[in-house]
N, C-alpha and C. Protein backbone atom coordinates (compact mmCIF):
# COMPACT_ATOMS: atom_id res chain seq x y z
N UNK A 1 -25.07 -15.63 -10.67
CA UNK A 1 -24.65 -14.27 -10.41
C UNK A 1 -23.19 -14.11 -10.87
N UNK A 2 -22.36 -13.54 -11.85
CA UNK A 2 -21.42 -13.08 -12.32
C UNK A 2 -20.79 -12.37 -11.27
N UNK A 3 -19.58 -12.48 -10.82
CA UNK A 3 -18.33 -12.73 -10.12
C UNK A 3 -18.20 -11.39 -10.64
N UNK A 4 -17.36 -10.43 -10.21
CA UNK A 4 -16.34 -9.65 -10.61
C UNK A 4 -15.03 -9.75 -11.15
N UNK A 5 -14.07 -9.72 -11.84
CA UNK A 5 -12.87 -9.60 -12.28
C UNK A 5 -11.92 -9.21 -10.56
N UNK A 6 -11.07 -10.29 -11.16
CA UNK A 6 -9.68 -9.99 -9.92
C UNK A 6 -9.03 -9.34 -10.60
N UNK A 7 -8.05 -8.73 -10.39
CA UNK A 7 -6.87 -8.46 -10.75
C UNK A 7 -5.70 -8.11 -9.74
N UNK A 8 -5.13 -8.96 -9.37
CA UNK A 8 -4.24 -8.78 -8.59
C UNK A 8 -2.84 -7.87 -8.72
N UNK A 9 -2.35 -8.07 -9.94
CA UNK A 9 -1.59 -6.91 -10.40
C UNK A 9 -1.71 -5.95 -10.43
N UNK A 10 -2.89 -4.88 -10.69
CA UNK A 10 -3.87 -3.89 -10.43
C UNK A 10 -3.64 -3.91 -9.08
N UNK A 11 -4.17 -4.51 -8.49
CA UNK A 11 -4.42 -4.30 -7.02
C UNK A 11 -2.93 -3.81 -5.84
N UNK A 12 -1.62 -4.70 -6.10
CA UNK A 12 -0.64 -4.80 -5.71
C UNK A 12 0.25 -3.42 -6.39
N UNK A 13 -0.13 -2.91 -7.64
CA UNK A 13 0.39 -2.09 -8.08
C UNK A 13 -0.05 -0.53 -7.45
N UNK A 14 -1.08 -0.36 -7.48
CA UNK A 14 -2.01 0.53 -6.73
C UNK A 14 -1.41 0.58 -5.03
N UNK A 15 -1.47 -0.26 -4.57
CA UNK A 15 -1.07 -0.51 -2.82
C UNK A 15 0.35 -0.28 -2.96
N UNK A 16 1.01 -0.72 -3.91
CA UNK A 16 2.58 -0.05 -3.71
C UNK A 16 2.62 0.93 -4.08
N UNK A 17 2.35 1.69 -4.83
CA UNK A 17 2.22 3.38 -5.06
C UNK A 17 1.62 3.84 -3.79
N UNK A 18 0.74 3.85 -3.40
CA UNK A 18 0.29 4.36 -1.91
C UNK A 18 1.32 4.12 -1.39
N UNK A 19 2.04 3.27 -0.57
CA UNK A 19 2.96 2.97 -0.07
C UNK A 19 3.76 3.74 -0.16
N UNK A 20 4.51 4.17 -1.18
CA UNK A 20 5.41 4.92 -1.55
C UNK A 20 5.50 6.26 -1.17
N UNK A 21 4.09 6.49 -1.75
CA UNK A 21 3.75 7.82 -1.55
C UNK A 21 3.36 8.57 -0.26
N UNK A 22 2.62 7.42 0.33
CA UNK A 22 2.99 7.71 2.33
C UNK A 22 4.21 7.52 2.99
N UNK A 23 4.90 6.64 2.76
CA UNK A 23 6.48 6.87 2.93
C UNK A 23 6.80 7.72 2.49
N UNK A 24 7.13 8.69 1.79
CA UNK A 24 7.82 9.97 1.02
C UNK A 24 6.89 10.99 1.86
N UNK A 25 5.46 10.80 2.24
CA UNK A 25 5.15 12.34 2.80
C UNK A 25 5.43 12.44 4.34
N UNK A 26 5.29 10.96 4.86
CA UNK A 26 5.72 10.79 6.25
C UNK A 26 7.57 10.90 6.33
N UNK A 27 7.90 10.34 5.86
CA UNK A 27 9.64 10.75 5.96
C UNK A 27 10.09 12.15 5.69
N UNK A 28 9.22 12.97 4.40
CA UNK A 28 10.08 14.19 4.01
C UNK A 28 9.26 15.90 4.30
N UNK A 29 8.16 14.78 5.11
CA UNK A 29 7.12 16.35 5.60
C UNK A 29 6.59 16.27 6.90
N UNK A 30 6.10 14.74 7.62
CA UNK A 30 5.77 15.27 8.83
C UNK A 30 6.60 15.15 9.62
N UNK A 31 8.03 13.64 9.10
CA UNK A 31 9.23 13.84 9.99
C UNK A 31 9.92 15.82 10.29
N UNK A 32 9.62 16.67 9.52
CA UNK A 32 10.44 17.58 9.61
C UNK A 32 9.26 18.66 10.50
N UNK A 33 8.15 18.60 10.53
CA UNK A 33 7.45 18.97 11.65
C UNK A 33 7.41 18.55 13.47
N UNK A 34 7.82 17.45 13.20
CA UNK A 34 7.83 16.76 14.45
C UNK A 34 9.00 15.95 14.49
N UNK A 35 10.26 17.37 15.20
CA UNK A 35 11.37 16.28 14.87
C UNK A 35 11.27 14.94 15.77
N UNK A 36 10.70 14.39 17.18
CA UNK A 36 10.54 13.44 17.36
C UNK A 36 10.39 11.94 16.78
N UNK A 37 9.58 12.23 15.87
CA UNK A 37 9.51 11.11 14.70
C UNK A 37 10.99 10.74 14.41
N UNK A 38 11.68 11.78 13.68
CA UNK A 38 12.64 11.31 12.93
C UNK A 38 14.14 11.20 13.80
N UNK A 39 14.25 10.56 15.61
CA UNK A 39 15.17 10.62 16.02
C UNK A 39 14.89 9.26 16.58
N UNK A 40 15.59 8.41 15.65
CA UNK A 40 15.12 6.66 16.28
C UNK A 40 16.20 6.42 17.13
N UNK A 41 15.93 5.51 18.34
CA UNK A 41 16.57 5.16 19.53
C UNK A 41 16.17 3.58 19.45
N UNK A 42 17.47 2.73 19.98
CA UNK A 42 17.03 1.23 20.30
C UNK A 42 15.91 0.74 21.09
N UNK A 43 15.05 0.19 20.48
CA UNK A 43 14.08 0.22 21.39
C UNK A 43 13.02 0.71 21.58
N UNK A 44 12.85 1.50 20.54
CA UNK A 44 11.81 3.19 20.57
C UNK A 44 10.25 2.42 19.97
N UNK A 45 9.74 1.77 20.57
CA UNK A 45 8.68 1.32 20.17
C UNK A 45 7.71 1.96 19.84
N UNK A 46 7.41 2.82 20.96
CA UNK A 46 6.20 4.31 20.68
C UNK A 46 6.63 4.63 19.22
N UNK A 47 7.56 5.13 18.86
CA UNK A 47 8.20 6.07 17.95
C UNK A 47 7.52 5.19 16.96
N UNK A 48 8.12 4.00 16.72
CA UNK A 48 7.57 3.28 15.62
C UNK A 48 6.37 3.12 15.13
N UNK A 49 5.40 2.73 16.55
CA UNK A 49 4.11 2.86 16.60
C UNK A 49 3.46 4.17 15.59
N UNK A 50 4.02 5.34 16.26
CA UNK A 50 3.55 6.26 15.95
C UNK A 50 3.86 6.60 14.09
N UNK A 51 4.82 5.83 13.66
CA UNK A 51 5.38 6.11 12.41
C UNK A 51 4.29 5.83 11.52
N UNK A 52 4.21 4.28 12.05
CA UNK A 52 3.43 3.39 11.45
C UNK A 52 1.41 3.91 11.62
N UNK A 53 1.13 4.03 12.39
CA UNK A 53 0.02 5.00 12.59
C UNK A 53 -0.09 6.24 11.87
N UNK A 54 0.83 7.28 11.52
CA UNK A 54 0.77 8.04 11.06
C UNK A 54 0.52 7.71 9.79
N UNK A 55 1.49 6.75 8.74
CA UNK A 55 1.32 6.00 7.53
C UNK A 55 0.00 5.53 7.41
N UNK A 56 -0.45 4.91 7.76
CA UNK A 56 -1.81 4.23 7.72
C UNK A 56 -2.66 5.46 7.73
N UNK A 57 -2.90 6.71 8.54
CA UNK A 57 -3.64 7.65 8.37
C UNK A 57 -3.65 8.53 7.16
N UNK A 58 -2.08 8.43 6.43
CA UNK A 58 -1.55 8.84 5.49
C UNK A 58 -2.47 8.36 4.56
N UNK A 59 -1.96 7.10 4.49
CA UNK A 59 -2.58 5.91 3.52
C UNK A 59 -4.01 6.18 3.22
N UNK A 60 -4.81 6.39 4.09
CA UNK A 60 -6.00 6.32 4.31
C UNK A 60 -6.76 7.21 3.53
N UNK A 61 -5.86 8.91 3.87
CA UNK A 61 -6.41 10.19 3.15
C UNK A 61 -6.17 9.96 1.93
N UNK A 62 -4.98 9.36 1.20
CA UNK A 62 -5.13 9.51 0.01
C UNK A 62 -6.03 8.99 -0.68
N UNK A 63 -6.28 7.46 -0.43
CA UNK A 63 -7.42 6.56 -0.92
C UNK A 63 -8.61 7.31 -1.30
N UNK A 64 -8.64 8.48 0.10
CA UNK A 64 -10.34 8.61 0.27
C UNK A 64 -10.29 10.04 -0.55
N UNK A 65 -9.07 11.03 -0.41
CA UNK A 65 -8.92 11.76 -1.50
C UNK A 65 -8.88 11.88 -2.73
N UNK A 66 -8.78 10.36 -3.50
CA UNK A 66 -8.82 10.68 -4.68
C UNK A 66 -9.15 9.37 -5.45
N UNK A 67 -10.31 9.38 -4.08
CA UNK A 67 -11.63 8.05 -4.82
C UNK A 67 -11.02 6.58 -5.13
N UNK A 68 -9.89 6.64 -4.77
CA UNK A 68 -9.54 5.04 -5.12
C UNK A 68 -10.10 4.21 -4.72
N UNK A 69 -10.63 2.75 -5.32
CA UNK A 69 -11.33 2.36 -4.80
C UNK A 69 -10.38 0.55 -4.91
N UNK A 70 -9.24 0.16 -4.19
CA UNK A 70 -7.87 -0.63 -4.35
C UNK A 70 -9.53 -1.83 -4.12
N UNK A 71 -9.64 -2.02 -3.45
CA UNK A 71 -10.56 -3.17 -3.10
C UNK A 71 -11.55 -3.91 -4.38
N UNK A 72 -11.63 -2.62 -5.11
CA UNK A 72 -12.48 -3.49 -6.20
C UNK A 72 -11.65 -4.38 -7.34
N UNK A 73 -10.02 -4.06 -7.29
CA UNK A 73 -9.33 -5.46 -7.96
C UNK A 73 -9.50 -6.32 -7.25
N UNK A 74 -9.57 -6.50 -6.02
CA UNK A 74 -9.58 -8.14 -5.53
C UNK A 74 -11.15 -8.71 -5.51
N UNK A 75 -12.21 -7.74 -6.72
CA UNK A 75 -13.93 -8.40 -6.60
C UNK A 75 -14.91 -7.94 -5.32
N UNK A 76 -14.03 -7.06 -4.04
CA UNK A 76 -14.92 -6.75 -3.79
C UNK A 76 -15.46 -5.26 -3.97
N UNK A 77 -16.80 -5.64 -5.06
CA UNK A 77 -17.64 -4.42 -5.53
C UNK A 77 -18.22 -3.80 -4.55
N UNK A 78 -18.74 -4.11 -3.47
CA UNK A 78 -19.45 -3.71 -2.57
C UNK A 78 -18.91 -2.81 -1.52
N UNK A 79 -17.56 -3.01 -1.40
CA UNK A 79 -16.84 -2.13 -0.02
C UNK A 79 -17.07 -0.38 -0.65
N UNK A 80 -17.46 0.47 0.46
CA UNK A 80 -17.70 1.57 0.23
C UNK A 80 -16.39 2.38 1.04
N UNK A 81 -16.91 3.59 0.61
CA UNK A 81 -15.12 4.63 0.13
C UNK A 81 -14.63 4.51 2.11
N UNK A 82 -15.20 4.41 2.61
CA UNK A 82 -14.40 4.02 4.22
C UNK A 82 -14.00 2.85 4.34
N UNK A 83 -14.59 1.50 3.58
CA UNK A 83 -14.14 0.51 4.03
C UNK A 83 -12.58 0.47 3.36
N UNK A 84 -12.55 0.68 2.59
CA UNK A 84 -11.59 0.63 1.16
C UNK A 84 -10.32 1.69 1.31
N UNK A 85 -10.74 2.86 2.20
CA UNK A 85 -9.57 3.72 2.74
C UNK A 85 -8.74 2.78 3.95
N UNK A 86 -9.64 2.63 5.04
CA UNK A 86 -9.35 1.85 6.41
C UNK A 86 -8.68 0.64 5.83
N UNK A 87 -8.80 -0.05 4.85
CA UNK A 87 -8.38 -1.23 4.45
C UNK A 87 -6.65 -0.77 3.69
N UNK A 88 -6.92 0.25 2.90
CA UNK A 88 -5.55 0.67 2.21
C UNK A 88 -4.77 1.24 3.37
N UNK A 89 -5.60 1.98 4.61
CA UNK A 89 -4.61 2.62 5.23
C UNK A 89 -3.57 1.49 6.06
N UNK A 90 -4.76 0.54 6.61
CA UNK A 90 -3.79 -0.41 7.17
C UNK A 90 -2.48 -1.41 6.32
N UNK A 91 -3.06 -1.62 5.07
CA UNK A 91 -1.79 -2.47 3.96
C UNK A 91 -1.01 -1.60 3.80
N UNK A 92 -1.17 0.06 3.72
CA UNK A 92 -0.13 0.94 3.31
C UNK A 92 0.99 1.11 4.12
N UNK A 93 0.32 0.98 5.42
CA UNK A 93 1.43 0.76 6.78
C UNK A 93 2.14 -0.35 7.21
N UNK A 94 1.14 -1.41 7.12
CA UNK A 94 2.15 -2.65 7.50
C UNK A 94 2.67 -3.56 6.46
N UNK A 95 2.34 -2.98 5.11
CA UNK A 95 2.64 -4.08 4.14
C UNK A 95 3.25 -3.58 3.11
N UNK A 96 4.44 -2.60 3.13
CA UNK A 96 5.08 -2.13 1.97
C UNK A 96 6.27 -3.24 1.57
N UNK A 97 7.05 -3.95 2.26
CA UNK A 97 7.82 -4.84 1.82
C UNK A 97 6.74 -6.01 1.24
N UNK A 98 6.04 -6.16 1.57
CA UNK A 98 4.91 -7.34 1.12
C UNK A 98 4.48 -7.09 -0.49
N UNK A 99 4.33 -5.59 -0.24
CA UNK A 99 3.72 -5.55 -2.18
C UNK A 99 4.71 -5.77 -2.61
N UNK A 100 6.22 -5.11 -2.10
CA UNK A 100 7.51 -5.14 -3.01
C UNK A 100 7.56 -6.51 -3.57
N UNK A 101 7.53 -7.36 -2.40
CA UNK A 101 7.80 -9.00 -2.69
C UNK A 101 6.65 -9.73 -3.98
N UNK A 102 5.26 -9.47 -3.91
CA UNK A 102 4.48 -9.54 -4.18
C UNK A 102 4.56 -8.93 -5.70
N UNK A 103 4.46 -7.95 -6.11
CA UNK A 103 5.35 -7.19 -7.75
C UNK A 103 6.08 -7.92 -8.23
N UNK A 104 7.43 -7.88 -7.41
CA UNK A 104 8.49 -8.76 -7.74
C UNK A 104 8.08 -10.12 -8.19
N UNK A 105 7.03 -10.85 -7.33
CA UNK A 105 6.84 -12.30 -7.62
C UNK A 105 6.46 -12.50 -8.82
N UNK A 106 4.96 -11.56 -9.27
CA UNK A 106 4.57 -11.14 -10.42
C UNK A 106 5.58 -11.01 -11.53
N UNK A 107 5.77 -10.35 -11.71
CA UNK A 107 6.85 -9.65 -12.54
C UNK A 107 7.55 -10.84 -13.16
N UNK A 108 8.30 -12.11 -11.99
CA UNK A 108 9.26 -12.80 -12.71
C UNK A 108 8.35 -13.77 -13.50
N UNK A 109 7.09 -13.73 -12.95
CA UNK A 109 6.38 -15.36 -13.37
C UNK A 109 6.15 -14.82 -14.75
N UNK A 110 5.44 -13.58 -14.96
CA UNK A 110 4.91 -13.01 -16.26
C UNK A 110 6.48 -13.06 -17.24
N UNK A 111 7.75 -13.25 -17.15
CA UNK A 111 9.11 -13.03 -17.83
C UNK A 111 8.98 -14.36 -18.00
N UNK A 112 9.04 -15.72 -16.96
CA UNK A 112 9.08 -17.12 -17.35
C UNK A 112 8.01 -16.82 -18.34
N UNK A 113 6.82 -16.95 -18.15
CA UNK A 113 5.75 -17.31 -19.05
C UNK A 113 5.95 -16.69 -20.86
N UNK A 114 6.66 -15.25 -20.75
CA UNK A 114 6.80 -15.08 -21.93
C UNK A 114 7.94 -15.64 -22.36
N UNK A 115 8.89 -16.07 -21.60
CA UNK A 115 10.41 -16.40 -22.15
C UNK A 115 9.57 -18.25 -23.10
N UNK A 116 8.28 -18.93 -22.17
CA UNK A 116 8.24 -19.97 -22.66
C UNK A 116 7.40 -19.97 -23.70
N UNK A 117 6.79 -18.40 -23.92
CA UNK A 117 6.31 -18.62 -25.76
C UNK A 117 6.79 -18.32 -26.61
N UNK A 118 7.91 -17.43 -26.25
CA UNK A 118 9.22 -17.31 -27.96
C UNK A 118 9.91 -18.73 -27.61
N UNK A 119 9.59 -18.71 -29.08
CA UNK A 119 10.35 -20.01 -30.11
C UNK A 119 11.72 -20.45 -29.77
C-alpha cells in the first residue's frame, strides 16, 4: 500500500500562517470588542485561557473556512474537514513559537545543504 508524501515544510508553513493570521484577528478585532481581553494583569490566568481559546476557535474557522486540509502534509489522507480544523485549531493556539522555531530550523538546514553543493 503506497504511503502518502510528507511534507513537513508545507505543513509548518501553512500552521504558521494560521497562526499569524489568528493572532492579528484576535489582537486587532476581538481584543477591541471585548476590552477585557486586552487588559492583562499579573496573574490573569482566565484572561489567558480565554485568549488562547479564542485563537484555537479562530484557528479552527479558518481551516474549516477555506478547506484547508494542514493534516494531509504530515500523510494523514484520511482525517476529515473536523478532524483537521480541531487539530489546526489547537497547534494554532498553543504552538505559534513552535512553528517559528520549527521554519527557522528548516530554513537554516536547507542554506547548510545548499552552501555544501556550490563549489
Amino acid at each position: 500500500m503506497p504511503q502518502a508524501g510528507i511534507d513537513v515544510t508545507g505543513f509548518l508553513t501553512i500552521m504558521a500562517s494560521l497562526s499569524a493570521a489568528a493572532q492579528t484577528l484576535v489582537e486587532h478585532v476581538l481584543k477591541k470588542h471585548w476590552p477585557w481581553l486586552d487588559q492583562p494583569k499579573p496573574k490573569d490566568n482566565r484572561r489567558q485561557a480565554a485568549v488562547h481559546v479564542i485563537a484555537g476557535v479562530v484557528g479552527g474557522l479558518l481551516v474549516w473556512s477555506t478547506s484547508l486540509h494542514p493534516l494531509q502534509y504530515l500523510g494523514m489522507t484520511t482525517a476529515g474537514m473536523w478532524t483537521n480544523a480541531l487539530a489546526a485549531g489547537v497547534l494554532v493556539s498553543y504552538g505559534g513559537s513552535l512553528f517559528d522555531e520549527g521554519l527557522g530550523a528548516i530554513r537554516a538546514y536547507k542554506k547548510a545543504q545548499e552552501s555544501l553543493r556550490k563549489p
